[in-house]
N, C-alpha and C. Protein backbone atom coordinates (compact mmCIF):
# COMPACT_ATOMS: atom_id res chain seq x y z
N UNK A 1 16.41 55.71 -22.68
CA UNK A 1 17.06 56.39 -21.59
C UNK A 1 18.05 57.40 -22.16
N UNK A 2 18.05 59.02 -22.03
CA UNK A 2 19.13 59.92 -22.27
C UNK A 2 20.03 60.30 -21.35
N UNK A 3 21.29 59.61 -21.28
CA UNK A 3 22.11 60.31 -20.86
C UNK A 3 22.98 61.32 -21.00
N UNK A 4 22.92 62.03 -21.87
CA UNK A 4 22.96 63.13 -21.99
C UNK A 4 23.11 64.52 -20.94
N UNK A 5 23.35 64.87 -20.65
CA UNK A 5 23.30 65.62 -19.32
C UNK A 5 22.58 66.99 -19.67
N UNK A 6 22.08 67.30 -18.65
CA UNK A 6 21.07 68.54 -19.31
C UNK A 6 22.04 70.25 -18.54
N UNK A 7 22.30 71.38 -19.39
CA UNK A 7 22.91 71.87 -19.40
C UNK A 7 21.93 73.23 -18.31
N UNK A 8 22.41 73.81 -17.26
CA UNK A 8 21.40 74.32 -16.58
C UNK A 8 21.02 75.96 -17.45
N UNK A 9 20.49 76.24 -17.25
CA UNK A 9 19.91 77.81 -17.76
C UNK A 9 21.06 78.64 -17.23
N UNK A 10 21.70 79.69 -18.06
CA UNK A 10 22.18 80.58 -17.39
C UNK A 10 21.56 82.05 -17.02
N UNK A 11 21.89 82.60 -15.40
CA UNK A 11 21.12 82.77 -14.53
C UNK A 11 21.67 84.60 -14.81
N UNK A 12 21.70 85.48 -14.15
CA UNK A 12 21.67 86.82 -14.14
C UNK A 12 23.39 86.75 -13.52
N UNK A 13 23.59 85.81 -12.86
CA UNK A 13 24.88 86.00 -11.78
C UNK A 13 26.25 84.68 -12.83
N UNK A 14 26.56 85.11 -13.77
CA UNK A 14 26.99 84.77 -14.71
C UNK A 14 28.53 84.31 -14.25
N UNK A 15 29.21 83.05 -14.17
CA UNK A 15 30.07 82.65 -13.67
C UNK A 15 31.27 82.68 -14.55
N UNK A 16 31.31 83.09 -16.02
CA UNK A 16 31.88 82.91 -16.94
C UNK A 16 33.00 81.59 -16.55
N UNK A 17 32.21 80.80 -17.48
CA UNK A 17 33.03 79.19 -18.28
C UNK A 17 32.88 79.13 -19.38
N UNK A 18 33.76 78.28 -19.71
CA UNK A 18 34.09 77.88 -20.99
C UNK A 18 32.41 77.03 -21.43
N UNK A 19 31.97 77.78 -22.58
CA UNK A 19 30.52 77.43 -23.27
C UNK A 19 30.71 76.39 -24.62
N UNK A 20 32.21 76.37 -24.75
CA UNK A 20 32.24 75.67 -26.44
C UNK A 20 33.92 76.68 -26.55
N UNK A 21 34.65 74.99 -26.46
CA UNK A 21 36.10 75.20 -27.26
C UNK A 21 36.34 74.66 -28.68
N UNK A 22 37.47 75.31 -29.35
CA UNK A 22 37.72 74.58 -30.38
C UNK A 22 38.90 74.42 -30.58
N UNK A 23 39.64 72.95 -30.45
CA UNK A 23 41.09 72.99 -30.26
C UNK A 23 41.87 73.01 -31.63
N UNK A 24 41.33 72.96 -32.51
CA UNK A 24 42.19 73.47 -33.75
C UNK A 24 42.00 74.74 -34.29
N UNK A 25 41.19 75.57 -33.99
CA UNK A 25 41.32 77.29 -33.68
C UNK A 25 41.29 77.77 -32.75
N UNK A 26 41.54 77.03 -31.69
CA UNK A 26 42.35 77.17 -30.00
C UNK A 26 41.32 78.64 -30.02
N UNK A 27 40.21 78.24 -30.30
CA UNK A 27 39.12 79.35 -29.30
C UNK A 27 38.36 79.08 -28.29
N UNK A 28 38.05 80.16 -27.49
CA UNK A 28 36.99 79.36 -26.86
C UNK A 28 35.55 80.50 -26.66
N UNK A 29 34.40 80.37 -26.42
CA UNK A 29 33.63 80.80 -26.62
C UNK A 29 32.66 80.68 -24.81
N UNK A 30 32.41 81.79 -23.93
CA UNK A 30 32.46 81.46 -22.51
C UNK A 30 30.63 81.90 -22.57
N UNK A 31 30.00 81.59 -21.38
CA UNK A 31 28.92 81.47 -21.61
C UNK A 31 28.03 82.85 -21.57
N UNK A 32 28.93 83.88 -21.29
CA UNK A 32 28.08 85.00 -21.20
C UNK A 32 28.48 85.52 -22.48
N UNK A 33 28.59 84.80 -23.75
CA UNK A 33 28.68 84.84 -25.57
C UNK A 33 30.28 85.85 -26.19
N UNK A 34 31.06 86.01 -24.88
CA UNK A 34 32.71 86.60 -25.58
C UNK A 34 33.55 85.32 -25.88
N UNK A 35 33.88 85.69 -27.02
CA UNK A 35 34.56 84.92 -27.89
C UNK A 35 36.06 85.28 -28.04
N UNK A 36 37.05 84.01 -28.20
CA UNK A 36 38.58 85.29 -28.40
C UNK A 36 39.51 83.81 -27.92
N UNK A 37 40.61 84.07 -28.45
CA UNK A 37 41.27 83.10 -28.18
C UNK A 37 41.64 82.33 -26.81
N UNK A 38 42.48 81.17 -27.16
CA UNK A 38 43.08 80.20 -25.88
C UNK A 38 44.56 80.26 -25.67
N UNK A 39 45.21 80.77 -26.94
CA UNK A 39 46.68 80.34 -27.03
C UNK A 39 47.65 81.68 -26.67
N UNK A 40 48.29 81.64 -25.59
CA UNK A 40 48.73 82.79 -25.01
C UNK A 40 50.22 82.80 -25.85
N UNK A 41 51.17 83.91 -26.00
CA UNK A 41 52.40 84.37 -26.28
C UNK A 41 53.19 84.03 -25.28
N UNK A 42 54.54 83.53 -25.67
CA UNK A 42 55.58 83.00 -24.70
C UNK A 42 55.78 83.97 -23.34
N UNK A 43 55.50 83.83 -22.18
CA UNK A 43 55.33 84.68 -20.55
C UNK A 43 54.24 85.67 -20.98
N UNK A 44 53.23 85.76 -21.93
CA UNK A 44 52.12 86.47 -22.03
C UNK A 44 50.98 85.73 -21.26
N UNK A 45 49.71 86.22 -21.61
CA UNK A 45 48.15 86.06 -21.24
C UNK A 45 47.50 85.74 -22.37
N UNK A 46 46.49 84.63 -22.57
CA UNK A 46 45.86 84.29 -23.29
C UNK A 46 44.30 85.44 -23.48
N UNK A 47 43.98 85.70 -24.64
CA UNK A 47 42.68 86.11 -24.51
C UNK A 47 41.59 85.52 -23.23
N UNK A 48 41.85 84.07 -23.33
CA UNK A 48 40.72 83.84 -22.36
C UNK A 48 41.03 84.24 -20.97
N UNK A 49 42.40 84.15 -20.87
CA UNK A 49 43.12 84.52 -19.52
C UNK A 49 42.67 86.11 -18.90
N UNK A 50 43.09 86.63 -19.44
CA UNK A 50 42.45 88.51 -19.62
C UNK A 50 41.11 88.83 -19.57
N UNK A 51 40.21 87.69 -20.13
CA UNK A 51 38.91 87.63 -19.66
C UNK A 51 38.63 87.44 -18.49
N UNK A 52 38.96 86.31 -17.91
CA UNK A 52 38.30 85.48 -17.10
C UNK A 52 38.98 86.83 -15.46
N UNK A 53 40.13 87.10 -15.99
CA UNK A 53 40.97 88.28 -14.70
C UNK A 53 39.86 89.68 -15.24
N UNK A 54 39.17 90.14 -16.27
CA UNK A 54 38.40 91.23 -16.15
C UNK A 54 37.37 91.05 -15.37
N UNK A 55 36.68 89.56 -15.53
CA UNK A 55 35.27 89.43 -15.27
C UNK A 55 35.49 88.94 -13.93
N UNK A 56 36.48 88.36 -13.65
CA UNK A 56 36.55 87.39 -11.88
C UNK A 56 37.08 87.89 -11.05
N UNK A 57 37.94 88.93 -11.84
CA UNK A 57 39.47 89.73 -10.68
C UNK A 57 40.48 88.26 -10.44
N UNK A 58 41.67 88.39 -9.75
CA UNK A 58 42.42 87.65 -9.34
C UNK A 58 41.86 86.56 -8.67
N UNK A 59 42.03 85.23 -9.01
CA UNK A 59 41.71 83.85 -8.12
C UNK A 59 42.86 83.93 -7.21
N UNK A 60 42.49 83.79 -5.80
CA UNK A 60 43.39 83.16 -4.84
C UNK A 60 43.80 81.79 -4.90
């Protein structure tokens, strides 16, 4: 029996998530393959932060 969970195909309408972190080079790697850091500057934006606001616009 695999429990394992099966990871779905990614589709044309690309949700950008986190694809593969690494917490001791605080990267993270999102599924549409941009890569770039996690660890933001004191009242700054993290690389992934700046991503996720290019590709999503503002979350309400």
């Amino acid at each position: 029996m695999n429990l394992t969970p099966k990871r779905p195909p990614v589709s044309n309408d690309i949700k950008h998530v986190i694809d593969e972190y690494k917490h001791k080079a605080r990267t993270i790697t999102c599924v549409c393959g941009w890569h770039g850091g996690s660890e933001a500057a004191p009242g700054g934006r993290s690389e992934w932060t700046e991503h996720l606001l290019a590709k999503r616009g503002p979350q309400r």
